[in-house]
Protein backbone atom coordinates (compact mmCIF):
# COMPACT_ATOMS: atom_id res chain seq x y z
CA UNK A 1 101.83 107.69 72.44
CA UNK A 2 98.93 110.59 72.62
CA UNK A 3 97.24 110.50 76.10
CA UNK A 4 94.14 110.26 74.49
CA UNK A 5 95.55 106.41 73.33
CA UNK A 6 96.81 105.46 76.77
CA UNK A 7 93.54 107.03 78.32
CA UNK A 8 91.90 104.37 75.97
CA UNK A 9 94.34 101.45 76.61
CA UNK A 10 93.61 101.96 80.41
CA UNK A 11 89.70 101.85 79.90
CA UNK A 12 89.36 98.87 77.99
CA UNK A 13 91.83 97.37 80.65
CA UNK A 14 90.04 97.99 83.46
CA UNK A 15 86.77 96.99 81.79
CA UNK A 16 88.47 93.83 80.91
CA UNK A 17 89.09 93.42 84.74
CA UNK A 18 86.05 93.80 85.23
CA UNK A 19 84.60 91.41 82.66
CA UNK A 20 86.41 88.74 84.76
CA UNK A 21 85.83 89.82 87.94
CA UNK A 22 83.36 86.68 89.40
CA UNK A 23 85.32 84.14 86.05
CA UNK A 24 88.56 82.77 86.22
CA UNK A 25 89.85 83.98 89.80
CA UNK A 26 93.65 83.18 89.33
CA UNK A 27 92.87 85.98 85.72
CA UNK A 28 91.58 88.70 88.27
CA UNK A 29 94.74 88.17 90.87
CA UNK A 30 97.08 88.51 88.03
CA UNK A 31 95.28 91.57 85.74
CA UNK A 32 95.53 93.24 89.41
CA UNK A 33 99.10 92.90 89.68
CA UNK A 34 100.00 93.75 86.40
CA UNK A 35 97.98 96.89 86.11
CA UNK A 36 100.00 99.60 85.38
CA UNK A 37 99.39 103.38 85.17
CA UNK A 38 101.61 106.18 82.21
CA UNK A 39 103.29 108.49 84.42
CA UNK A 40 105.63 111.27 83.08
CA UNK A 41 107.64 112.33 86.11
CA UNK A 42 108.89 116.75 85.18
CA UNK A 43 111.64 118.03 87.45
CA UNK A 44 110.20 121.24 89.63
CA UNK A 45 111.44 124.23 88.63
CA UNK A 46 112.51 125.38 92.09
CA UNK A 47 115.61 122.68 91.43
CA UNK A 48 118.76 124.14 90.21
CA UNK A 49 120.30 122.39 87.37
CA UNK A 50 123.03 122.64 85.34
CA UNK A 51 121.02 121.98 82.06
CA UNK A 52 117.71 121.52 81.18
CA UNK A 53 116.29 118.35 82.55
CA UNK A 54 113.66 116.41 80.07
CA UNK A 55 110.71 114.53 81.48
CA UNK A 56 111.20 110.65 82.07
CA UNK A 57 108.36 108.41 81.01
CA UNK A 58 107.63 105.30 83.20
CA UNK A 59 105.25 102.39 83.48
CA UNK A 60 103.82 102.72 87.35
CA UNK A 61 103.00 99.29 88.63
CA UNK A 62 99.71 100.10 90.73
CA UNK A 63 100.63 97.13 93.43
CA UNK A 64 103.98 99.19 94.34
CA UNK A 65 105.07 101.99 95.98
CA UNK A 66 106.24 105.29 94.51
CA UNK A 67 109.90 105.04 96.24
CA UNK A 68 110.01 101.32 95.19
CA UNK A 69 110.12 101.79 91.68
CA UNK A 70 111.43 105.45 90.66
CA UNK A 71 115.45 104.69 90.79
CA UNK A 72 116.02 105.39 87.61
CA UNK A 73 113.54 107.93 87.86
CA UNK A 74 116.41 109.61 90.42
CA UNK A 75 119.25 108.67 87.97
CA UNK A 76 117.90 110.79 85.25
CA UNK A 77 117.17 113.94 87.00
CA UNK A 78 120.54 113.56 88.97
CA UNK A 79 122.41 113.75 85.47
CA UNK A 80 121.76 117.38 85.22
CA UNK A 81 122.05 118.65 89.42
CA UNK A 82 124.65 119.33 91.11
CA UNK A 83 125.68 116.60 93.66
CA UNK A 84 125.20 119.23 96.73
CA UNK A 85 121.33 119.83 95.65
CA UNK A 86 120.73 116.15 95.55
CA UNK A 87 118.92 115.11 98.82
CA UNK A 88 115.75 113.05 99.64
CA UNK A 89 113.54 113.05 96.60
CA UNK A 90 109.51 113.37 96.81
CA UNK A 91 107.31 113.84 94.92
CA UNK A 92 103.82 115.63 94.58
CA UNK A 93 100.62 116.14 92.28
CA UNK A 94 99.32 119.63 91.38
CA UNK A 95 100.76 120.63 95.16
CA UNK A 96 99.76 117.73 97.00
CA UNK A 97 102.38 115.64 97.97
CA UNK A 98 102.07 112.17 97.50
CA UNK A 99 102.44 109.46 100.60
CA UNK A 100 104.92 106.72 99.33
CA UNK A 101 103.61 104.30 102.19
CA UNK A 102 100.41 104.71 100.12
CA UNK A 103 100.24 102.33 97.41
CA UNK A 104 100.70 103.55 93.91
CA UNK A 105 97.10 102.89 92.41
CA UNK A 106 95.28 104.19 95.74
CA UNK A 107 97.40 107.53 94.98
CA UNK A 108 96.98 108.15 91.64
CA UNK A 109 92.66 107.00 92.06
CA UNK A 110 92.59 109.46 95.07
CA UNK A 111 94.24 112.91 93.18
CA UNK A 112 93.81 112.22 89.30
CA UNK A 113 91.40 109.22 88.35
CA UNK A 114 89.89 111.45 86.03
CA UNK A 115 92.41 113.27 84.33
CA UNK A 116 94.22 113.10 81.42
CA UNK A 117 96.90 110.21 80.89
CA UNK A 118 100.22 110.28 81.35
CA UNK A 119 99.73 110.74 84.99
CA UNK A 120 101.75 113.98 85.30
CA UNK A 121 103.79 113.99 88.58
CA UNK A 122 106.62 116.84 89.62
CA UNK A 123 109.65 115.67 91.33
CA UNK A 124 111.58 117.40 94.30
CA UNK A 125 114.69 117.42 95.93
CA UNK A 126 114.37 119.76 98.45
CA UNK A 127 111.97 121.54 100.71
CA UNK A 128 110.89 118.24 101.76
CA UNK A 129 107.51 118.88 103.18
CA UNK A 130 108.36 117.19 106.92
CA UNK A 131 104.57 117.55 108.25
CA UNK A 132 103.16 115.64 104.95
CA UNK A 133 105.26 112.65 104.20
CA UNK A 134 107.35 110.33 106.03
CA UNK A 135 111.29 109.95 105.11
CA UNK A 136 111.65 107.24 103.18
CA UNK A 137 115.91 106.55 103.17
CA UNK A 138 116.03 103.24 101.95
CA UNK A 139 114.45 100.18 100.60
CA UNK A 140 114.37 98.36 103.92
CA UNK A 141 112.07 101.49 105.01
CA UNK A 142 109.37 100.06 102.78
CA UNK A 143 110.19 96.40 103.52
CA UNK A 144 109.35 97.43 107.61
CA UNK A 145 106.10 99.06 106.48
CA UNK A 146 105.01 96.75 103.93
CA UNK A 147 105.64 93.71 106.32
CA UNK A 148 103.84 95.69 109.47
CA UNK A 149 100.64 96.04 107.05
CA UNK A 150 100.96 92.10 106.10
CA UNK A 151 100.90 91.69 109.95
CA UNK A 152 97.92 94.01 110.84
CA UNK A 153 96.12 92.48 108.01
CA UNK A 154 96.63 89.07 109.15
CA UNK A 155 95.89 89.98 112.90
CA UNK A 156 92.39 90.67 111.96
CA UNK A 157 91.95 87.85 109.39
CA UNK A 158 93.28 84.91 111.52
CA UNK A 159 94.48 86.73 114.93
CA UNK A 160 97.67 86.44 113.13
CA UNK A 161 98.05 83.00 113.16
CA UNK A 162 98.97 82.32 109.72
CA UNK A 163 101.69 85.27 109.56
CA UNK A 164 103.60 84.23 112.54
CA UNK A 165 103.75 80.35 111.87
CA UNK A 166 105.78 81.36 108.96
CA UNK A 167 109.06 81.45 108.60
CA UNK A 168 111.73 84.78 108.14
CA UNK A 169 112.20 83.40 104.74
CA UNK A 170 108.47 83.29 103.91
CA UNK A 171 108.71 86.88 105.25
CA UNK A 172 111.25 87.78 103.00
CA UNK A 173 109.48 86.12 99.77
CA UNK A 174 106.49 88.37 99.80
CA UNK A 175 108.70 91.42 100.05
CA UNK A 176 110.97 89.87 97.41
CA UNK A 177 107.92 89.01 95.46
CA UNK A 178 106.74 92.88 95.19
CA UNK A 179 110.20 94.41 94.90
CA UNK A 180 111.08 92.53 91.93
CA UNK A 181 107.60 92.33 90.30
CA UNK A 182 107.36 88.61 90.76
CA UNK A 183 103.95 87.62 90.74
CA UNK A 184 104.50 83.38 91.14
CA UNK A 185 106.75 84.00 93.86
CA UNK A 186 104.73 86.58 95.74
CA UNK A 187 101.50 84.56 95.25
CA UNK A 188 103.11 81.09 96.17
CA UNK A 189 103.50 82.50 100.13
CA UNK A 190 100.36 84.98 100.15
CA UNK A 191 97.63 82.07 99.07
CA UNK A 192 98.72 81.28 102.69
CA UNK A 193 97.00 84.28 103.71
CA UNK A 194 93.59 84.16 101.95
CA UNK A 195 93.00 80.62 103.06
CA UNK A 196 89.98 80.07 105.66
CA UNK A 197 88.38 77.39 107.25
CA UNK A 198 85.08 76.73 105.03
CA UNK A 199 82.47 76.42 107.56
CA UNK A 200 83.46 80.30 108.83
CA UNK A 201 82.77 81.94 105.41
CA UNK A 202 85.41 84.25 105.33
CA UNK A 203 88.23 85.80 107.05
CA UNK A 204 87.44 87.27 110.85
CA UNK A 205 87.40 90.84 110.21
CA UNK A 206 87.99 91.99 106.52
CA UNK A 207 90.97 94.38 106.60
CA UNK A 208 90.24 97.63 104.33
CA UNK A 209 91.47 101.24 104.53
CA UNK A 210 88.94 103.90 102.69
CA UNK A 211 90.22 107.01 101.61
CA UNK A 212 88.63 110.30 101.18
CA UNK A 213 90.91 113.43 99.66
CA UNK A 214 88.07 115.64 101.80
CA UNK A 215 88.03 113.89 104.93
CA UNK A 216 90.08 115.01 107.90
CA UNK A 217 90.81 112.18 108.66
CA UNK A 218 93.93 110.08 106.27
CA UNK A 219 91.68 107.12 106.19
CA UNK A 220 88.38 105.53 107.63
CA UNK A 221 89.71 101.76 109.28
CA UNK A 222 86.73 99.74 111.32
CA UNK A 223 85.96 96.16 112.42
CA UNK A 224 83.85 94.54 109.97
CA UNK A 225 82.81 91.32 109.05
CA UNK A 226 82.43 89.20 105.57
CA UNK A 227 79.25 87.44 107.22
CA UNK A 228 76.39 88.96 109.33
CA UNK A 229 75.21 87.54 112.91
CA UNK A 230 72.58 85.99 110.89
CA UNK A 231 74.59 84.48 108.55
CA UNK A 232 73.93 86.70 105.22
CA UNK A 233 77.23 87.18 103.31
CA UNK A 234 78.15 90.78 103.34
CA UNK A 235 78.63 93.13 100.70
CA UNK A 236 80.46 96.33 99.40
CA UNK A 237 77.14 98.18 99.15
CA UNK A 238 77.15 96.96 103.09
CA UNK A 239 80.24 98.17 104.13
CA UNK A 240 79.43 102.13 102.24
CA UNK A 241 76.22 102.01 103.93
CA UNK A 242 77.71 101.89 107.22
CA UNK A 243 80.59 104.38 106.53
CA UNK A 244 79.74 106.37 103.96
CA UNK A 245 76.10 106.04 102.92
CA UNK A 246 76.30 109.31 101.11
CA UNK A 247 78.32 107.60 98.08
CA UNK A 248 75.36 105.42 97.49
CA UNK A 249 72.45 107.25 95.95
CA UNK A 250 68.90 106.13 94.52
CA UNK A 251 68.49 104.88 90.95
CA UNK A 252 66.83 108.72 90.41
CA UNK A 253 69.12 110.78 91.98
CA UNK A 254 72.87 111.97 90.60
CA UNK A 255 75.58 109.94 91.62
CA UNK A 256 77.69 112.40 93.95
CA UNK A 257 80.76 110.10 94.27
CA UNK A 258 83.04 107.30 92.84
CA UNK A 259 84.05 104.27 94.72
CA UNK A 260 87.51 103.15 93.50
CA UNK A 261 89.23 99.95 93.49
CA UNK A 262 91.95 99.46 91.88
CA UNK A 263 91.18 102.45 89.23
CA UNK A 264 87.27 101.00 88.76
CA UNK A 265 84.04 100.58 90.21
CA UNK A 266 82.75 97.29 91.57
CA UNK A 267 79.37 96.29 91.52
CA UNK A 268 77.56 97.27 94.86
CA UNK A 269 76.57 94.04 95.74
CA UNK A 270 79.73 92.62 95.19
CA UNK A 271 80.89 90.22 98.51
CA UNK A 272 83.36 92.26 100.15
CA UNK A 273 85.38 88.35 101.41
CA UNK A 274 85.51 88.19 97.56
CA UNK A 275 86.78 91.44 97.50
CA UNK A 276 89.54 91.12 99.44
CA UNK A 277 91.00 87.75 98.75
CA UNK A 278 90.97 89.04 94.64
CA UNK A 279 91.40 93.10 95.00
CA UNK A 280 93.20 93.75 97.79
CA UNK A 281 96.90 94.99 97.78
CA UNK A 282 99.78 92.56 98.00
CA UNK A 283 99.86 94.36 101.71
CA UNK A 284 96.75 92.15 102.21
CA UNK A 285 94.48 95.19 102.62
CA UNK A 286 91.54 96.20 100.54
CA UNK A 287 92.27 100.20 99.93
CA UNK A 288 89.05 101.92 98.98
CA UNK A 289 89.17 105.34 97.28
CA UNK A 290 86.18 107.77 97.28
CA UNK A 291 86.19 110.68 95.56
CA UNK A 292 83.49 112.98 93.66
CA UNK A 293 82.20 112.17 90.91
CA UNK A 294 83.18 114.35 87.36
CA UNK A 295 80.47 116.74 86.52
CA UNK A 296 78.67 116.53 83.44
């Protein structure tokens, strides 16, 4: 398949997400978990090998994490290395490595939203870049950090109420849920999490990371609320304007940046409570990509 074909698959899919964003909400909760994004992972050709090693296609579930779902992405490349060469793999994107604790989509919408399809990523098995990325030696490595964002998230919806009245084996469903790409089993346990009492209008804080591949900083993370003091419901338009007006612009004036979720671009004055219970990762945070906007 030409990239041109998947780049044209992947529009009309997220403008179908889009279409029923605000219709059926159980559609918009399952088009998010099933999005998926082309990747063709190359070898680097700092590895040694023993023959030539051919790219490996693969189907990147955006909801996931890169260490989560590249095994076989390992097995291929390990074929043709010798078994002394074969330590931690990692991975990176035109020299930036790429975070695994970052979610899949927020990676690829942060360093190559609007580039060419497959997603071309380089793999590595040594020189792992220590001051970059965090080892990642196992499975249970994501479970701990996947579960300690479910808990942060929760801490600020319900003061982590709803989180800690369940039980290890709830735990252990969500996690099962993502690693196996099981989207009844996962959502079964995490309705749980979006529930609130009517009369409140939303969760306490709304629990969102927004990324910036300029910033200094990794991420911008604030209290902020789905409601005002005054009772107005709260939108994404709301939450840019207080921490990072620049990215909205008047109807006359160029638009300087793109706010991603989830590989488009909501409405402005979208609710940001509907926001998260419907676009936010199975972590239970709403991850917010900004990056410039393409030049004419």
């Amino acid at each position: 398949m030409t990239s041109l074909v998947v780049k044209n698959e992947l529009n009309a899919s997220c403008r179908h997400l889009m279409n029923v964003i605000m219709a059926d909400d159980k559609d918009v909760l399952r088009d998010v978990w099933f999005g998926r994004i082309p990747a063709c992972f190359t070898l680097s050709p700092e590895e040694t090998t023993e023959r030539e090693a051919e790219p490996y296609y693969l189907l990147l579930p955006r909801v996931s994490y890169l260490t989560l779902v590249t095994d076989k992405v390992k097995k291929h490349f390990l074929r043709v290395m010798k078994a002394e060469d074969s330590t931690e793999m990692w991975f990176e994107y035109e020299g930036t490595p790429l975070k695994w604790h970052y979610p899949i989509g927020v990676l690829f919408d942060l360093h190559a939203s609007n580039t060419a399809l497959p997603w071309n990523v380089t793999v590595h098995f040594k020189n792992f870049p220590e001051h970059d990325l965090l080892h990642c030696t196992s499975n249970s490595v994501i479970e701990a950090h996947f579960m300690s964002c479910i808990k942060e998230a929760d801490a600020l919806k319900h003061k982590g109420q709803v989180i800690n009245d369940m039980q290890k084996k709830d735990h252990k469903q969500l996690w099962m849920g993502l690693q196996n790409d099981k989207f009844d089993q996962f959502w079964a346990m995490n309705r749980k999490l979006m529930e609130y009492p009517t009369d409140e209008g939303g969760f306490r804080y709304i629990p969102f990371r927004m990324y910036q591949t300029m910033g200094e900083r990794p991420f911008i993370q604030k209290l902020f609320r789905p409601v005002s003091p005054e009772g107005h419901t709260l939108t994404l338009g709301d939450l840019l304007k207080e921490l990072f007006p620049a990215a909205i612009c008047a109807e006359d004036e160029p638009k300087r940046f793109q706010v991603m979720i989830h590989g488009i671009e909501p409405l402005l004055e979208t609710p940001i409570q509907w926001l998260s219970e419907h676009l936010s990762h199975p972590d239970n945070f709403l991850h917010i990509s900004i990056i410039p906007a393409p030049s004419d």
